[in-house]
C-alpha atoms as a PDB file:
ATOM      1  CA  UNK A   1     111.467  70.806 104.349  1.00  0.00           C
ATOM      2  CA  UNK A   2     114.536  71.523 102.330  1.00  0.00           C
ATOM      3  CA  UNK A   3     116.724  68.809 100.873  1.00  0.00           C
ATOM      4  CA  UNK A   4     119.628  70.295 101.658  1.00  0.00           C
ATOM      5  CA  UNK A   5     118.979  70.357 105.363  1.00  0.00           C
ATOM      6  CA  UNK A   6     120.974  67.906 107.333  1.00  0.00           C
ATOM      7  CA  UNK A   7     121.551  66.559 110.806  1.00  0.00           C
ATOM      8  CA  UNK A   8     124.651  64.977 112.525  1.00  0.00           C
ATOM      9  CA  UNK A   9     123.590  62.432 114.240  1.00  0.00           C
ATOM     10  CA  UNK A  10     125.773  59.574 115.664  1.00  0.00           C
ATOM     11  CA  UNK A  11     128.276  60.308 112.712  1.00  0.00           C
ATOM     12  CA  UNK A  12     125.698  60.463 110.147  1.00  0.00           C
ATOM     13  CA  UNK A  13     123.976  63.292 108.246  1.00  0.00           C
ATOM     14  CA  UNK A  14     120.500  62.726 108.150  1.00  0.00           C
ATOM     15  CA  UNK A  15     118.554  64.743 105.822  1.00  0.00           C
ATOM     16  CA  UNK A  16     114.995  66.518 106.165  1.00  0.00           C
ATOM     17  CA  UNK A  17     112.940  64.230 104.332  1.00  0.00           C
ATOM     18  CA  UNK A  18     114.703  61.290 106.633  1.00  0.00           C
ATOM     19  CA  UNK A  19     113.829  63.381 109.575  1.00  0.00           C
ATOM     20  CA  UNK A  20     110.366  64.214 108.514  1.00  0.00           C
ATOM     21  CA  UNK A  21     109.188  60.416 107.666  1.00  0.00           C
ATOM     22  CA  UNK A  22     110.288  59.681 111.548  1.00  0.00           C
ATOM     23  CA  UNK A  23     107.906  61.896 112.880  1.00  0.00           C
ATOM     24  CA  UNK A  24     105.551  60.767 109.779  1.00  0.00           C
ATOM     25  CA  UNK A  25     106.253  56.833 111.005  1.00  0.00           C
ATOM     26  CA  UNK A  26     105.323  57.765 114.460  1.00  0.00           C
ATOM     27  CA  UNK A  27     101.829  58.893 113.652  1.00  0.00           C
ATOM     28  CA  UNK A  28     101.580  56.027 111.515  1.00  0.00           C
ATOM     29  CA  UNK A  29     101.851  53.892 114.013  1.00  0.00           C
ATOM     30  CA  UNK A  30      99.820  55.636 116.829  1.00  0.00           C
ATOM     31  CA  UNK A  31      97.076  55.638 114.178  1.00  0.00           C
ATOM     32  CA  UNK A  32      97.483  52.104 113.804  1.00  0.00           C
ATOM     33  CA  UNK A  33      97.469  51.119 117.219  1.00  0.00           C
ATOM     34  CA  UNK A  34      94.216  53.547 117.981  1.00  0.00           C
ATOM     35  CA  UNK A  35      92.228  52.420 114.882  1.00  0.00           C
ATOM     36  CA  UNK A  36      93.496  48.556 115.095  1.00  0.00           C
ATOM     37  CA  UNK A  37      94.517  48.203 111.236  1.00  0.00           C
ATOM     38  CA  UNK A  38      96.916  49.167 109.093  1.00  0.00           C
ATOM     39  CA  UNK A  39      97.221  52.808 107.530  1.00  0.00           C
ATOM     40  CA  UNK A  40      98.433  53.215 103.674  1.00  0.00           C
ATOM     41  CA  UNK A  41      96.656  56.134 102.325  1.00  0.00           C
ATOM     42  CA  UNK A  42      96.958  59.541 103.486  1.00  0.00           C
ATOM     43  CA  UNK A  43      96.354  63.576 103.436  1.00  0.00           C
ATOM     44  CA  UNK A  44      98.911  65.591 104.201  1.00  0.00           C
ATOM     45  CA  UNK A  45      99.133  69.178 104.974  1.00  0.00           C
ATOM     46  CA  UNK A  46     101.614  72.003 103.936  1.00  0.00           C
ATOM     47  CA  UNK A  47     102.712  75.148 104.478  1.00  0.00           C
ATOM     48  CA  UNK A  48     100.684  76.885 101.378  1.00  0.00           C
ATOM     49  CA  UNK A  49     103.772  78.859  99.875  1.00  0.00           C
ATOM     50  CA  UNK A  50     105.902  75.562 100.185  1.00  0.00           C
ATOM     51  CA  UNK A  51     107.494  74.804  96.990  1.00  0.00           C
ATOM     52  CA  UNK A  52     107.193  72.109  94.191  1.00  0.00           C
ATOM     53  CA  UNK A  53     110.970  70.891  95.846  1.00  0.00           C
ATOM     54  CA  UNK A  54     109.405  71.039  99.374  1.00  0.00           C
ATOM     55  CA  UNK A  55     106.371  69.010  98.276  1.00  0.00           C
ATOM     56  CA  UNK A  56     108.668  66.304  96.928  1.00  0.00           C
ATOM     57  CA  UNK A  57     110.421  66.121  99.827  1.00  0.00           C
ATOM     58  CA  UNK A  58     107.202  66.359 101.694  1.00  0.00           C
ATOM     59  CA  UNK A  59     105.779  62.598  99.875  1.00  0.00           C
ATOM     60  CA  UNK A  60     109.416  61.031  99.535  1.00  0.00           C
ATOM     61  CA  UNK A  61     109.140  61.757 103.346  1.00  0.00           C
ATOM     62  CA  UNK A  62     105.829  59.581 103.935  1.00  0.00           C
ATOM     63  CA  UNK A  63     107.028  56.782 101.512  1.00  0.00           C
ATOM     64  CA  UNK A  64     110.154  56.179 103.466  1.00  0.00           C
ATOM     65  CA  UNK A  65     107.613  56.181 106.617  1.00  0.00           C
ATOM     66  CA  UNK A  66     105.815  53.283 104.581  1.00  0.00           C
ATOM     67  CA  UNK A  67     102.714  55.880 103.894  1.00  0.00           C
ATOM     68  CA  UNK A  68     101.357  56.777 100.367  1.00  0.00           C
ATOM     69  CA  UNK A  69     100.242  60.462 100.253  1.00  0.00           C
ATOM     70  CA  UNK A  70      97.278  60.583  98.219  1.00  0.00           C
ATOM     71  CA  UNK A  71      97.226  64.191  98.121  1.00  0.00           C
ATOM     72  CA  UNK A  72      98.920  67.013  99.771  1.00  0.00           C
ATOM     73  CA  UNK A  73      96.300  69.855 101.222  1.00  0.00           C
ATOM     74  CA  UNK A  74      97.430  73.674 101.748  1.00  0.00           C
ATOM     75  CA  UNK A  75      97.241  73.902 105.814  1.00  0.00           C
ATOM     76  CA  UNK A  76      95.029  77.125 105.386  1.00  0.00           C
ATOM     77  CA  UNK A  77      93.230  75.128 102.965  1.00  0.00           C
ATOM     78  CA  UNK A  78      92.581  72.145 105.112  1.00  0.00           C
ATOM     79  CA  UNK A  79      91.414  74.474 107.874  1.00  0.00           C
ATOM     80  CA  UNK A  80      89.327  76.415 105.900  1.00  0.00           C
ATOM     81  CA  UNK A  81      87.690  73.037 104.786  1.00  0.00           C
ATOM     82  CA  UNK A  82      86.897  72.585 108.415  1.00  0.00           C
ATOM     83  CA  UNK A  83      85.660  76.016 109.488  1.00  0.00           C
ATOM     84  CA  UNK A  84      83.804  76.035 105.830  1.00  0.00           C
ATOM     85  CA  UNK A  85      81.655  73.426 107.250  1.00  0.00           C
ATOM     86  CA  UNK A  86      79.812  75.461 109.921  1.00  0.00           C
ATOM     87  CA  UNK A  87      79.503  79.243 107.488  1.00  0.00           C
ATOM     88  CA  UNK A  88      77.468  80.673 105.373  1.00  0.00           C
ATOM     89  CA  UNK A  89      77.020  80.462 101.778  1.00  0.00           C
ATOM     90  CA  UNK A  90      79.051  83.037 100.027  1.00  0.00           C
ATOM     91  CA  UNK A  91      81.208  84.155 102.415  1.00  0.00           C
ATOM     92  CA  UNK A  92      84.749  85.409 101.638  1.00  0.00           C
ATOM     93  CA  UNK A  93      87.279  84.805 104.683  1.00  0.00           C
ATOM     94  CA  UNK A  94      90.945  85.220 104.981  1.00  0.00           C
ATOM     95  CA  UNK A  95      92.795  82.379 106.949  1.00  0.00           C
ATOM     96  CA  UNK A  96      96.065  83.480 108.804  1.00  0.00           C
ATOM     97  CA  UNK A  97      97.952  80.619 110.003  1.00  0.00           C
ATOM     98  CA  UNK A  98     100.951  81.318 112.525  1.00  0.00           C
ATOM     99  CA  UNK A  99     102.590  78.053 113.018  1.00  0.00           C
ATOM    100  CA  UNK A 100     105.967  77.434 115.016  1.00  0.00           C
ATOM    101  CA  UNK A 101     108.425  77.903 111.885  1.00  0.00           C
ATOM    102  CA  UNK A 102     106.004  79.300 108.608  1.00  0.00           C
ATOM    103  CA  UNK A 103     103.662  82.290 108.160  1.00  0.00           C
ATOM    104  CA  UNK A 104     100.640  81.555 105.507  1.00  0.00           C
ATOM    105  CA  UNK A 105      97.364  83.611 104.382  1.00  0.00           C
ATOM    106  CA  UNK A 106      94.960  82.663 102.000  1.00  0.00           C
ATOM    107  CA  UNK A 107      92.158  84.114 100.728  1.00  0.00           C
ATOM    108  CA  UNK A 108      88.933  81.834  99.714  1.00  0.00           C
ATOM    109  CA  UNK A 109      84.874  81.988  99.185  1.00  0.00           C
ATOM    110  CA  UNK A 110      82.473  79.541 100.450  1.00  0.00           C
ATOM    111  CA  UNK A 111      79.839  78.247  98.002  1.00  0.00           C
ATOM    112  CA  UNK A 112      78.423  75.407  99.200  1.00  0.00           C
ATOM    113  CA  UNK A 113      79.410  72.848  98.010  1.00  0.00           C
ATOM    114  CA  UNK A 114      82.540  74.543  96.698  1.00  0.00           C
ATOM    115  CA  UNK A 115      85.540  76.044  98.641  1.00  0.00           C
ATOM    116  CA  UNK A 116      87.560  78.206  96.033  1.00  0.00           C
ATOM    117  CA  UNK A 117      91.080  79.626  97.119  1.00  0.00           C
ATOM    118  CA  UNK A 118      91.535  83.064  95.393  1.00  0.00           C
ATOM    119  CA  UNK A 119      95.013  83.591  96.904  1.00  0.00           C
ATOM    120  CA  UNK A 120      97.261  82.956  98.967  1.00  0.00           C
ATOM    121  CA  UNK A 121     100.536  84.322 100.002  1.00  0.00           C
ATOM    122  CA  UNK A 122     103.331  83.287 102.908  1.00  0.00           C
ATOM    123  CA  UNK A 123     106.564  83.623 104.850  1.00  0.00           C
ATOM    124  CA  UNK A 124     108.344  80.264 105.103  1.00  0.00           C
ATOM    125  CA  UNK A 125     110.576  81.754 107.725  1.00  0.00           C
ATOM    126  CA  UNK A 126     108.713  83.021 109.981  1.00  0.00           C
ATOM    127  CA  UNK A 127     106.580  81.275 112.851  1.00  0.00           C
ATOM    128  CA  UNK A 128     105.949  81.557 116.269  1.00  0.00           C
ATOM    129  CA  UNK A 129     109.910  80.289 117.013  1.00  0.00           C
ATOM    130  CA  UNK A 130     110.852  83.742 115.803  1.00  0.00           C
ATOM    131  CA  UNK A 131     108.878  85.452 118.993  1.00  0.00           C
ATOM    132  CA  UNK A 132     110.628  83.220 121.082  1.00  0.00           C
ATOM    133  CA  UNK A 133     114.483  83.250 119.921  1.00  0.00           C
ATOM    134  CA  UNK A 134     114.004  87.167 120.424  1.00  0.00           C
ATOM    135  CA  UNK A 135     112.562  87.218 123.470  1.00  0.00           C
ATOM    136  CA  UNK A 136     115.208  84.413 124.950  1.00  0.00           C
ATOM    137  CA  UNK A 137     117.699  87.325 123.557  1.00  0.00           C
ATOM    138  CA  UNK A 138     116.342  90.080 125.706  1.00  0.00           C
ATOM    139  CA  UNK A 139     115.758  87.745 128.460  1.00  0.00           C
ATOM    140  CA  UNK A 140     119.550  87.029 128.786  1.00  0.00           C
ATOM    141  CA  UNK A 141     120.566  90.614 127.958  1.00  0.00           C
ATOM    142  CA  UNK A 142     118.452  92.149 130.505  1.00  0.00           C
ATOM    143  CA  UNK A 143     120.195  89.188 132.844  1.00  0.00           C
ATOM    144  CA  UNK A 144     123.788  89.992 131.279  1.00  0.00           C
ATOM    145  CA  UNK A 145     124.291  86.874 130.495  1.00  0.00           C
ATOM    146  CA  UNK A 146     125.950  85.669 127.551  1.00  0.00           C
ATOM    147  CA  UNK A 147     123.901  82.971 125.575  1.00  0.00           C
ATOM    148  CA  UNK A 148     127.580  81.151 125.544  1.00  0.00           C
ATOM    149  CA  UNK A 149     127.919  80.725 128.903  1.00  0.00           C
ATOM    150  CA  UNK A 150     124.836  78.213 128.574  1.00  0.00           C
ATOM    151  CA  UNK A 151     125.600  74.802 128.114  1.00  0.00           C
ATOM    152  CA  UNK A 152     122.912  73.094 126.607  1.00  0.00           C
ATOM    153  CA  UNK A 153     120.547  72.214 128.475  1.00  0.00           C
ATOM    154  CA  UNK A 154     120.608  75.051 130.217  1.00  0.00           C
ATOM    155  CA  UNK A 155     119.904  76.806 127.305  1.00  0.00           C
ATOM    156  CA  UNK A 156     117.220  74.251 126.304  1.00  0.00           C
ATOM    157  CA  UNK A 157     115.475  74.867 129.867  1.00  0.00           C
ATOM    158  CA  UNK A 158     115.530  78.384 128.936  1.00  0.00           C
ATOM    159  CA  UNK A 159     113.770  78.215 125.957  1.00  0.00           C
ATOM    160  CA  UNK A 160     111.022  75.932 127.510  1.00  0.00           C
ATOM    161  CA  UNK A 161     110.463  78.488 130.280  1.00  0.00           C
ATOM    162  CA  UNK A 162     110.418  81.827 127.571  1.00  0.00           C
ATOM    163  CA  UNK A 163     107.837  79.047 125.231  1.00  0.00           C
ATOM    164  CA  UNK A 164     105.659  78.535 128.522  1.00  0.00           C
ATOM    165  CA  UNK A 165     105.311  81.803 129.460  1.00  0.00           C
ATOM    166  CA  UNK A 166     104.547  83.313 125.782  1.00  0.00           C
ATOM    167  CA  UNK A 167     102.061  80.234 124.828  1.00  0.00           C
ATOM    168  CA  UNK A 168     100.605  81.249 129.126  1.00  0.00           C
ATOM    169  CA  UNK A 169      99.506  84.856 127.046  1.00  0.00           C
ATOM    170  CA  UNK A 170     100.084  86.216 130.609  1.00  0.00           C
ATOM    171  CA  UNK A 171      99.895  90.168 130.890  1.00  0.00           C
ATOM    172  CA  UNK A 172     102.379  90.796 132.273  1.00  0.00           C
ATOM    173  CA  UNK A 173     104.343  87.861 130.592  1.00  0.00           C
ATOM    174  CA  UNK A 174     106.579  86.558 133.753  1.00  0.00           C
ATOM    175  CA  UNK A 175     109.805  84.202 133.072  1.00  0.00           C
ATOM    176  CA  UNK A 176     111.250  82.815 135.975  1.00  0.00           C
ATOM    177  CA  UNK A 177     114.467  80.901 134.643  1.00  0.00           C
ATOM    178  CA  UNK A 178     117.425  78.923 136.160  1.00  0.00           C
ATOM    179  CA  UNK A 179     121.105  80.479 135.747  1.00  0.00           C
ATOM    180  CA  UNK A 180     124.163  78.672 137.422  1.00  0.00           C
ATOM    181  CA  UNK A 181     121.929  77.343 140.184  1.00  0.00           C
ATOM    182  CA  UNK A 182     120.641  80.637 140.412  1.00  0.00           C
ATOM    183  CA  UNK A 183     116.807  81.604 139.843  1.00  0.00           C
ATOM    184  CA  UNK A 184     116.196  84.718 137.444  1.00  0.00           C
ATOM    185  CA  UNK A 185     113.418  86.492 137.091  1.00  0.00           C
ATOM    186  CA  UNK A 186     112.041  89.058 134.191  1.00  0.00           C
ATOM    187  CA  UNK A 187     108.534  90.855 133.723  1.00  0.00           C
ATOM    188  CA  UNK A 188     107.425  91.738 129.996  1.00  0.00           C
ATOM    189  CA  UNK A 189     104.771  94.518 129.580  1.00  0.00           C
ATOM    190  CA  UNK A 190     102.754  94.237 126.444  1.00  0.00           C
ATOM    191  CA  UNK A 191     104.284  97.729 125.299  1.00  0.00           C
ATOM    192  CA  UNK A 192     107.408  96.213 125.936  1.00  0.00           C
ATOM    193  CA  UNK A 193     106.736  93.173 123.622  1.00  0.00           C
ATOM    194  CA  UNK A 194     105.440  95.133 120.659  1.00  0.00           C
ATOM    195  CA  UNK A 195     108.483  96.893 120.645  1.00  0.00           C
ATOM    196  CA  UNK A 196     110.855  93.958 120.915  1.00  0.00           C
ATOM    197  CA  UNK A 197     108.920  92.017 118.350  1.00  0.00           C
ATOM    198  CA  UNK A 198     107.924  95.330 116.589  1.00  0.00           C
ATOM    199  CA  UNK A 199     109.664  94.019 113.138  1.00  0.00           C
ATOM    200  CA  UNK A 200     108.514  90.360 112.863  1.00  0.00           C
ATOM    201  CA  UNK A 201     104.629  91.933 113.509  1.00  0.00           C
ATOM    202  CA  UNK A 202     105.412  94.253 110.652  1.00  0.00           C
ATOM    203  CA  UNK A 203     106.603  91.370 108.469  1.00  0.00           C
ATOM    204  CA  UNK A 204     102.658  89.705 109.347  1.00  0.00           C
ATOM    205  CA  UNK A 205     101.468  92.813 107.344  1.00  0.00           C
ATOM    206  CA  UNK A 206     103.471  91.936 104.131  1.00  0.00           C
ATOM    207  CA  UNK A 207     101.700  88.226 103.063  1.00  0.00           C
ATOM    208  CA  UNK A 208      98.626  89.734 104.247  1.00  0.00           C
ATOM    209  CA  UNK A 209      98.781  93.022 101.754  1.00  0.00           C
ATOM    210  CA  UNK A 210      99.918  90.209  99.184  1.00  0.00           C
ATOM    211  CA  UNK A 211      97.497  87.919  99.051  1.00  0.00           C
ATOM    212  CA  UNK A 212      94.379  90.693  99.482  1.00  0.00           C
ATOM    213  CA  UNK A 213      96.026  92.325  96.301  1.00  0.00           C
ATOM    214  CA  UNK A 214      96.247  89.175  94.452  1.00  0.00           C
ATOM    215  CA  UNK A 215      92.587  88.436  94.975  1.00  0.00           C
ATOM    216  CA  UNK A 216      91.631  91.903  94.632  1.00  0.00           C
ATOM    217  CA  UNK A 217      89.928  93.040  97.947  1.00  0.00           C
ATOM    218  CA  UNK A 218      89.802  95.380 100.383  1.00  0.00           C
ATOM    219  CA  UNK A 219      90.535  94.232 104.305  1.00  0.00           C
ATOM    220  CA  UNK A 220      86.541  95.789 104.618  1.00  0.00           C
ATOM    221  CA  UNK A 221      85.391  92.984 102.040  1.00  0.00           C
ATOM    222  CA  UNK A 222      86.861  90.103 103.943  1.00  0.00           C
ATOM    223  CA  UNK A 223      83.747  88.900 105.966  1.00  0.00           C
ATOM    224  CA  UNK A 224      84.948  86.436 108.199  1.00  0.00           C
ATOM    225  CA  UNK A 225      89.020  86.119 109.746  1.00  0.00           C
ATOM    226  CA  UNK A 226      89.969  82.509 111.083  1.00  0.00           C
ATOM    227  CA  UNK A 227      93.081  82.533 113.331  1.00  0.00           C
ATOM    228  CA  UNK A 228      94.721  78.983 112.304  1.00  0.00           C
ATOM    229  CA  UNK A 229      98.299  77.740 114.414  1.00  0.00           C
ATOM    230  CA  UNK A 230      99.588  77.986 118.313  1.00  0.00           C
ATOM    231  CA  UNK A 231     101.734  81.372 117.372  1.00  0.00           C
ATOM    232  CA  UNK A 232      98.071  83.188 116.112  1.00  0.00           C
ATOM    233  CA  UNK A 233      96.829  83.100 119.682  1.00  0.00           C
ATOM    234  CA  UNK A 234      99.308  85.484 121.123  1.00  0.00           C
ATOM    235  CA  UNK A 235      97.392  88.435 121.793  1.00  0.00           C
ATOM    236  CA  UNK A 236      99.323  91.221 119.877  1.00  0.00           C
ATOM    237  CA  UNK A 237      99.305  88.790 116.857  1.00  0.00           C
ATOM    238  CA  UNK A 238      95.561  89.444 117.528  1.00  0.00           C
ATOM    239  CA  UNK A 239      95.536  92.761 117.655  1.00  0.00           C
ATOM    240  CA  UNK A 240      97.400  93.355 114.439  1.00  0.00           C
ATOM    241  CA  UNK A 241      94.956  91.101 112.462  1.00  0.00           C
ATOM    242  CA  UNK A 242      91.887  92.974 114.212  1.00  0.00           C
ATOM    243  CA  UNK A 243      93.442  96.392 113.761  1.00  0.00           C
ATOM    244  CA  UNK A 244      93.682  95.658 109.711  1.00  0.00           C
ATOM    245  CA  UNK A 245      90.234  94.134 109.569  1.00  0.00           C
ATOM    246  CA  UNK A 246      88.385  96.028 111.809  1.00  0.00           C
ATOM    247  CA  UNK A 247      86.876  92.392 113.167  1.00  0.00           C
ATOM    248  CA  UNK A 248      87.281  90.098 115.604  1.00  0.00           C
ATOM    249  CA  UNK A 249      88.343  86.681 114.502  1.00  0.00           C
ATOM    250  CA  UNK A 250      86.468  83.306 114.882  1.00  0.00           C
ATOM    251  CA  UNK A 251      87.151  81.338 117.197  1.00  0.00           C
ATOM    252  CA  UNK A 252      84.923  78.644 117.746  1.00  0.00           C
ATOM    253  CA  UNK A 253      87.701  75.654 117.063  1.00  0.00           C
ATOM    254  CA  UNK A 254      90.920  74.545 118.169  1.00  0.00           C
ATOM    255  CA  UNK A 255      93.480  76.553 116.161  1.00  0.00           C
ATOM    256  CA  UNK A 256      95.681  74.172 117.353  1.00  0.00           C
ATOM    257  CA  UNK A 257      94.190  71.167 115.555  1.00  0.00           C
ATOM    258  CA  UNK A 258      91.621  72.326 112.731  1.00  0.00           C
ATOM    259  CA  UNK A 259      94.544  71.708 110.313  1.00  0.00           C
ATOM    260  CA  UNK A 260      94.549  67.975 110.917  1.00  0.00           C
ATOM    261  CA  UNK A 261      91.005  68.001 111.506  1.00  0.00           C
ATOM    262  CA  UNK A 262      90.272  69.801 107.961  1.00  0.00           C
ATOM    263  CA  UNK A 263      92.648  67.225 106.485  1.00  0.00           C
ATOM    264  CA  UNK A 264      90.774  64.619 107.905  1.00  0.00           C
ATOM    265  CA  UNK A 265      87.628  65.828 106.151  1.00  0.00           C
ATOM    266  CA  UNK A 266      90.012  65.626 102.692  1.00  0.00           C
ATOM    267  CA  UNK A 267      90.177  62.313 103.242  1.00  0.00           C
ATOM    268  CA  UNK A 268      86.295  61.528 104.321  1.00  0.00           C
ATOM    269  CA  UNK A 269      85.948  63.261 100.700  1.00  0.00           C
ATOM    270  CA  UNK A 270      88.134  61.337  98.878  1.00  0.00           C
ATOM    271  CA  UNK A 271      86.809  57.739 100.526  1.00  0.00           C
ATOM    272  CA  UNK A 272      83.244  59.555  99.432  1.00  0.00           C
ATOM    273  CA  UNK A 273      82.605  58.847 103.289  1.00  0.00           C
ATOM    274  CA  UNK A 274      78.283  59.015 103.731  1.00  0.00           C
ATOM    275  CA  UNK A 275      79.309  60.419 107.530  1.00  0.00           C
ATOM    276  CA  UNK A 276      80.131  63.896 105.218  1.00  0.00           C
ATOM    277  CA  UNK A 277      78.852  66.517 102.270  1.00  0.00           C
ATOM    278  CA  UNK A 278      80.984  66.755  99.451  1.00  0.00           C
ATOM    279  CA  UNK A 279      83.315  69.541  98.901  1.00  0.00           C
ATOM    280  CA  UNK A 280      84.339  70.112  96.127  1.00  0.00           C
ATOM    281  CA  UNK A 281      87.655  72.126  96.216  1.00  0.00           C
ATOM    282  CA  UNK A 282      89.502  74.553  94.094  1.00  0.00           C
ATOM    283  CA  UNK A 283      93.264  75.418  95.031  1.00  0.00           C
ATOM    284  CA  UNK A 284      95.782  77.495  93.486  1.00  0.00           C
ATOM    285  CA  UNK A 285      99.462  77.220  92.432  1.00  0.00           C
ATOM    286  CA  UNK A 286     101.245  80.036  95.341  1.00  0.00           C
ATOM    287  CA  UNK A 287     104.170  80.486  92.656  1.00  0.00           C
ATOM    288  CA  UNK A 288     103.587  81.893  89.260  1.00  0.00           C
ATOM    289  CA  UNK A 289     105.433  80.390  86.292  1.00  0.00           C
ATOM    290  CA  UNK A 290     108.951  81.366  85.348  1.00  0.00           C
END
């Protein structure tokens, strides 16, 4: 979500906040028509490390989508609100959330009734769509092909064939693509995928170190990991968050969905819904003070 960012589009720039309140509109609308009233008030979830600029951008966004955004809720936050409904009291966990375009981890106790966030730490550009632009790149040079030779939608076909297969976690991964009229073909191996993606899985390992520092643990006093986003179901994403934890995840939700379903619950709280407990959370600030 950055200001700056704009489209052409039928001989207009359109900027991300204009973009954003489309998508924000649609919802609104689908919400409408499913509920059968109208929808003012909202929770909205971020990327934790986005900053104060982003978050302007994020709530201009829903007002020119005719939405007021009551609050805006950390996305590891909001999940951890959902999966902090079903643990134990006192229980530290570290929430990695892999989404298509941002990296987040934040560390936070349970004390029932209160969720604190002790840290948290992020990439903003990196996401699952990282994985994929690197493996459409080794697709087409193990083809020699040049990605200019695409037109578009050729190229766009490719990338929802190299999305499918990835998001299929497949072993081994097989893309079966169209070049020219021509079908193509390409096996992955998962040896051959660490490699290839060898430096974005190294760049997990930085937010990670980050935010356990910041909150002052060890990986061996985090006692519960929750796997939050599509991208944090591949399965060597898996294995480098098991191999620095020494546990398996949790993974009795939809990654997919807990976001929105632990910004939901924000909302419940804030209506002081009787259907829910209170929770009373504590968040943090991801950027210190100049």
């Amino acid at each position: 979500m950055h200001g700056s960012y704009t489209l052409a589009l039928s001989q207009r720039h359109i900027y991300a906040p204009e973009l954003s309140s489309l998508v924000l509109r649609s919802l609104k609308e689908d919400a409408e028509e499913f509920l059968q009233r109208p929808i003012k008030d909202v929770v909205i979830s971020v990327p934790a490390y986005f900053s104060d600029e982003q978050r302007k951008h994020t709530r201009l966004a829903a007002e020119l989508a005719g939405l007021n955004a009551v609050r805006l809720i950390n996305e590891p936050t909001a999940a951890a609100m959902a999966y902090g409904l079903h643990t134990q009291q006192n229980t530290r966990s570290l929430v990695f959330d892999l989404g298509g375009g941002t990296f987040d981890v934040t560390v936070l106790e349970y004390a029932t009734p209160v969720i604190e966030v002790h840290a948290s730490a992020g990439d903003n550009f990196l996401g699952g769509e990282d994985f994929t632009h690197m493996l459409v790149d080794e697709v087409l040079k193990r083809a020699d092909v040049a990605r200019t030779t695409l037109n578009e939608s050729e190229l766009a076909a490719l990338y929802a064939c190299v999305e499918a297969a990835k998001c299929s976690n497949q072993s081994p991964l097989h893309i079966r693509w169209q070049y020219q009229e021509e079908t193509r073909e390409c096996e992955f191996y998962e040896n051959e995928l660490e490699d290839l993606w060898l430096p974005l899985l190294n760049r997990l390992r930085v937010p990670i170190e980050q935010a356990l520092r910041d909150a002052r643990l060890k990986p061996s006093q985090i006692d519960s990991l929750v796997l939050v986003g599509g991208a944090s179901q591949m399965p060597l994403v898996q294995r480098i968050a098991v191999r620095l934890f020494g546990k398996l995840p949790y993974q009795s939700y939809d990654p997919s969905t807990i976001v929105a379903l632990g910004a939901a619950i924000q909302a419940a709280c804030r209506l002081r819904s009787e259907d829910i407990e209170e929770v009373i959370l504590t968040d943090i600030c991801p950027y210190s003070w100049a």
